[in-house]
Protein backbone atom coordinates (compact mmCIF):
# COMPACT_ATOMS: atom_id res chain seq x y z
CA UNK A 1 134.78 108.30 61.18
CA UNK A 2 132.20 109.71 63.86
CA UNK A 3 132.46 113.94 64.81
CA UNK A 4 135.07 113.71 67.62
CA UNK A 5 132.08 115.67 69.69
CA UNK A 6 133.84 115.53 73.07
CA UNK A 7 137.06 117.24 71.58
CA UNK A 8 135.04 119.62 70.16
CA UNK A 9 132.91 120.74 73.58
CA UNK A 10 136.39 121.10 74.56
CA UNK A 11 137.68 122.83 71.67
CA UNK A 12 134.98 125.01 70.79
CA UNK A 13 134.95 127.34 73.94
CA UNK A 14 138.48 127.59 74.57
CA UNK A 15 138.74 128.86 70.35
CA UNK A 16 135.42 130.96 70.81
CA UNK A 17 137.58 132.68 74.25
CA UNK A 18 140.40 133.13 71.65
CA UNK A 19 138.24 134.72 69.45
CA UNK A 20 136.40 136.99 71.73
CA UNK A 21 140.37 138.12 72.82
CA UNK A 22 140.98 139.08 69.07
CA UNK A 23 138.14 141.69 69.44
CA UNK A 24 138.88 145.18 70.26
CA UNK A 25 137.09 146.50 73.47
CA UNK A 26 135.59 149.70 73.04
CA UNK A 27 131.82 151.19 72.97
CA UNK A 28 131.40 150.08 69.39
CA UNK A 29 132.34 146.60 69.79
CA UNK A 30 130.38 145.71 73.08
CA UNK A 31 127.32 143.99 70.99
CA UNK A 32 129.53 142.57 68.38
CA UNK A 33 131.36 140.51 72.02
CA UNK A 34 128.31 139.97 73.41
CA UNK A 35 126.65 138.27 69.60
CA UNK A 36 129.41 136.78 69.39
CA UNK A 37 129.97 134.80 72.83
CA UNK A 38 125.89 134.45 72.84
CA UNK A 39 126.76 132.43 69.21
CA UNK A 40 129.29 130.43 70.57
CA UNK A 41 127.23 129.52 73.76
CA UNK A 42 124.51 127.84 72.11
CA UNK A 43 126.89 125.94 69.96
CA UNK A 44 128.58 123.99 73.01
CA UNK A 45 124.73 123.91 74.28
CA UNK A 46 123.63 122.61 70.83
CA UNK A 47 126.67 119.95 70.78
CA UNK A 48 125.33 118.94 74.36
CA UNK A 49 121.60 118.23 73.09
CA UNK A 50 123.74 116.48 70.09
CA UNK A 51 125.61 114.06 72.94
CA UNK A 52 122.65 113.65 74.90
CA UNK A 53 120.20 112.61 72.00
CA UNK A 54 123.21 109.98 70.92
CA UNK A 55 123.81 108.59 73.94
CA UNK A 56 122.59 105.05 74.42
CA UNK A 57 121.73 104.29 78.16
CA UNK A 58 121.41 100.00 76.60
CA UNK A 59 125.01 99.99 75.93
CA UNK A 60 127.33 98.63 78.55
CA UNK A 61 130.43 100.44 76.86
CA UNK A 62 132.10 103.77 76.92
CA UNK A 63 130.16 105.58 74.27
CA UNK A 64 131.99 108.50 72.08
CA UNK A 65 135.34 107.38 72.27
CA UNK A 66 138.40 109.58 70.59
CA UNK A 67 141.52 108.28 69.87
CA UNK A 68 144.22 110.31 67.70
CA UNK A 69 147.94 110.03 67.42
CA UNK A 70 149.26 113.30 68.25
CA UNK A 71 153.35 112.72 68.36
CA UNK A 72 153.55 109.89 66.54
CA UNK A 73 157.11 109.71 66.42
CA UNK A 74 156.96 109.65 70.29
CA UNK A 75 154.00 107.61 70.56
CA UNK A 76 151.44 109.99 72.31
CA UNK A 77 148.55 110.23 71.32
CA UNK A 78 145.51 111.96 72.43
CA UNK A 79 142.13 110.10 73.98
CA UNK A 80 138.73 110.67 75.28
CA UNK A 81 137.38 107.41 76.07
CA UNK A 82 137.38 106.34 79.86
CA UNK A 83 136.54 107.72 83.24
CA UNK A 84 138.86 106.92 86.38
CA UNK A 85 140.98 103.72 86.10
CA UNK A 86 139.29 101.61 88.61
CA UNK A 87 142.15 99.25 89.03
CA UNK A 88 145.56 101.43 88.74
CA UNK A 89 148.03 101.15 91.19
CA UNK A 90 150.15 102.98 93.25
CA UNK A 91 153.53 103.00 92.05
CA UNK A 92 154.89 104.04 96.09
CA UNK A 93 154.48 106.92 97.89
CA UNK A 94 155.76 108.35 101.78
CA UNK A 95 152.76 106.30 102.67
CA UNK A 96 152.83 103.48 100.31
CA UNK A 97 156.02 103.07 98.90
CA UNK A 98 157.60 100.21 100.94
CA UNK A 99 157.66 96.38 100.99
CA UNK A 100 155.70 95.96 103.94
CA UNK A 101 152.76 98.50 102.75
CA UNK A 102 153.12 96.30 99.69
CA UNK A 103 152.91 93.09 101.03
CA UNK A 104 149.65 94.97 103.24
CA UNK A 105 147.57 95.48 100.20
CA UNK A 106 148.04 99.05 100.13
CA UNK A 107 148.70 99.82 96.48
CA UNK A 108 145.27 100.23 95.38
CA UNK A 109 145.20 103.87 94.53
CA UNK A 110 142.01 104.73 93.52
CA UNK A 111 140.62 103.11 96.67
CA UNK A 112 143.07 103.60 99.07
CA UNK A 113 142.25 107.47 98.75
CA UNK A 114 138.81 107.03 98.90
CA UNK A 115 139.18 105.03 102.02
CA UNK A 116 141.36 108.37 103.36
CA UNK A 117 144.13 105.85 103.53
CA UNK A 118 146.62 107.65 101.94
CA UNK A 119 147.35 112.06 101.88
CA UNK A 120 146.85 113.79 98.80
CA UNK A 121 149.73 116.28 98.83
CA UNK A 122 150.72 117.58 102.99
CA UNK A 123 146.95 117.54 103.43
CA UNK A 124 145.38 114.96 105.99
CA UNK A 125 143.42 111.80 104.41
CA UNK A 126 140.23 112.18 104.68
CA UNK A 127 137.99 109.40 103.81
CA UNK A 128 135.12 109.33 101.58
CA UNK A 129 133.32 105.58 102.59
CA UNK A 130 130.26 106.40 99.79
CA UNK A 131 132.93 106.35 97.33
CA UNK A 132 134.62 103.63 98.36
CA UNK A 133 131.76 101.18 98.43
CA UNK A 134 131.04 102.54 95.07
CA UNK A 135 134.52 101.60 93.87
CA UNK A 136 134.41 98.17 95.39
CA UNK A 137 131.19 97.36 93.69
CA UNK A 138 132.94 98.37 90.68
CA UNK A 139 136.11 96.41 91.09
CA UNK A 140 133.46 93.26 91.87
CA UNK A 141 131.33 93.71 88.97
CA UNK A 142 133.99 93.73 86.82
CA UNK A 143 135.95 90.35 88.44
CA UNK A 144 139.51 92.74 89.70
CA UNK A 145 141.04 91.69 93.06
CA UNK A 146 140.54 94.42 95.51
CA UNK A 147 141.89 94.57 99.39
CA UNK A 148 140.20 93.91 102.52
CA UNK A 149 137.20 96.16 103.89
CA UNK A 150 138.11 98.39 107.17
CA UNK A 151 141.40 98.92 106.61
CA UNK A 152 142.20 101.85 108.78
CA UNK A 153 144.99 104.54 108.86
CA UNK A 154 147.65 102.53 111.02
CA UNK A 155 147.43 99.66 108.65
CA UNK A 156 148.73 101.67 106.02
CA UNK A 157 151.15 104.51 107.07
CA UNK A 158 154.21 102.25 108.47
CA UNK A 159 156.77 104.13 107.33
CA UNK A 160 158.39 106.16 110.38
CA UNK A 161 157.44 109.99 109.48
CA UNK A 162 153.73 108.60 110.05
CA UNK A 163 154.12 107.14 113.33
């Protein structure tokens, strides 16, 4: 078993705040704060020289991947192993969760939002096309269906509180 070194950059400065809050402030204890959050500083930055050094550019895989069962009984578990799921889906929302907008294409989350397809919350789409070439390249390299280029805002929203 490998350090779980992404847990810990996690870890170690939320437990080194938690330690710092256990520490009385008054005059005598201001360098005693200060050594102490200096210390715990160059640890994460030590850890971060520690990920970089490891890190193997040649290797096509996620690298440093953590997987532990936290609730077993409930089946969660806890990971650190991939970025953004390229490929998930949108399960419907007020602009995608129809038949037609499904039968359109429009359930391709990730890139639907990049394409400012689809509002995040009550604020207005807004598209970010660098992204979603990006994202398209992806989806090709790795051989997952993705929809047509250009879609625009009318193609999507066809539900009646967008028109």
């Amino acid at each position: 078993m490998t350090f779980p070194i992404l847990t810990s950059l996690v870890a170690l400065p939320i437990a080194g705040a938690a330690v710092l809050l256990l520490i009385r402030e008054d005059e005598r204890n201001g360098p005693l704060i200060r050594k102490t959050a200096l210390v715990i500083s160059v640890l994460v930055f030590a850890q971060t020289l520690l990920l970089w050094a490891r890190f193997n550019p040649d290797v096509p895989d996620f690298q440093f991947v953590e997987r532990h069962a936290w609730i077993p009984s409930f089946g969660i578990s806890y990971a650190v192993d991939r970025g953004a799921k390229i490929d998930a889906r949108d399960k419907g929302s007020r602009d995608t969760g129809n038949a037609a907008s499904a039968i359109a294409g429009h359930r391709f989350q990730v890139l639907d939002y990049s394409e400012g397809l689809v509002r995040v919350g009550v604020q207005s789409a807004v598209p970010h096309p660098e992204t979603a070439k990006f994202i398209r390249k992806l989806l090709a390299d790795r051989g997952l269906p993705a929809p047509p280029e250009n879609r625009i805002v009318d193609s999507i929203c066809v539900v009646e509180l967008c028109q």
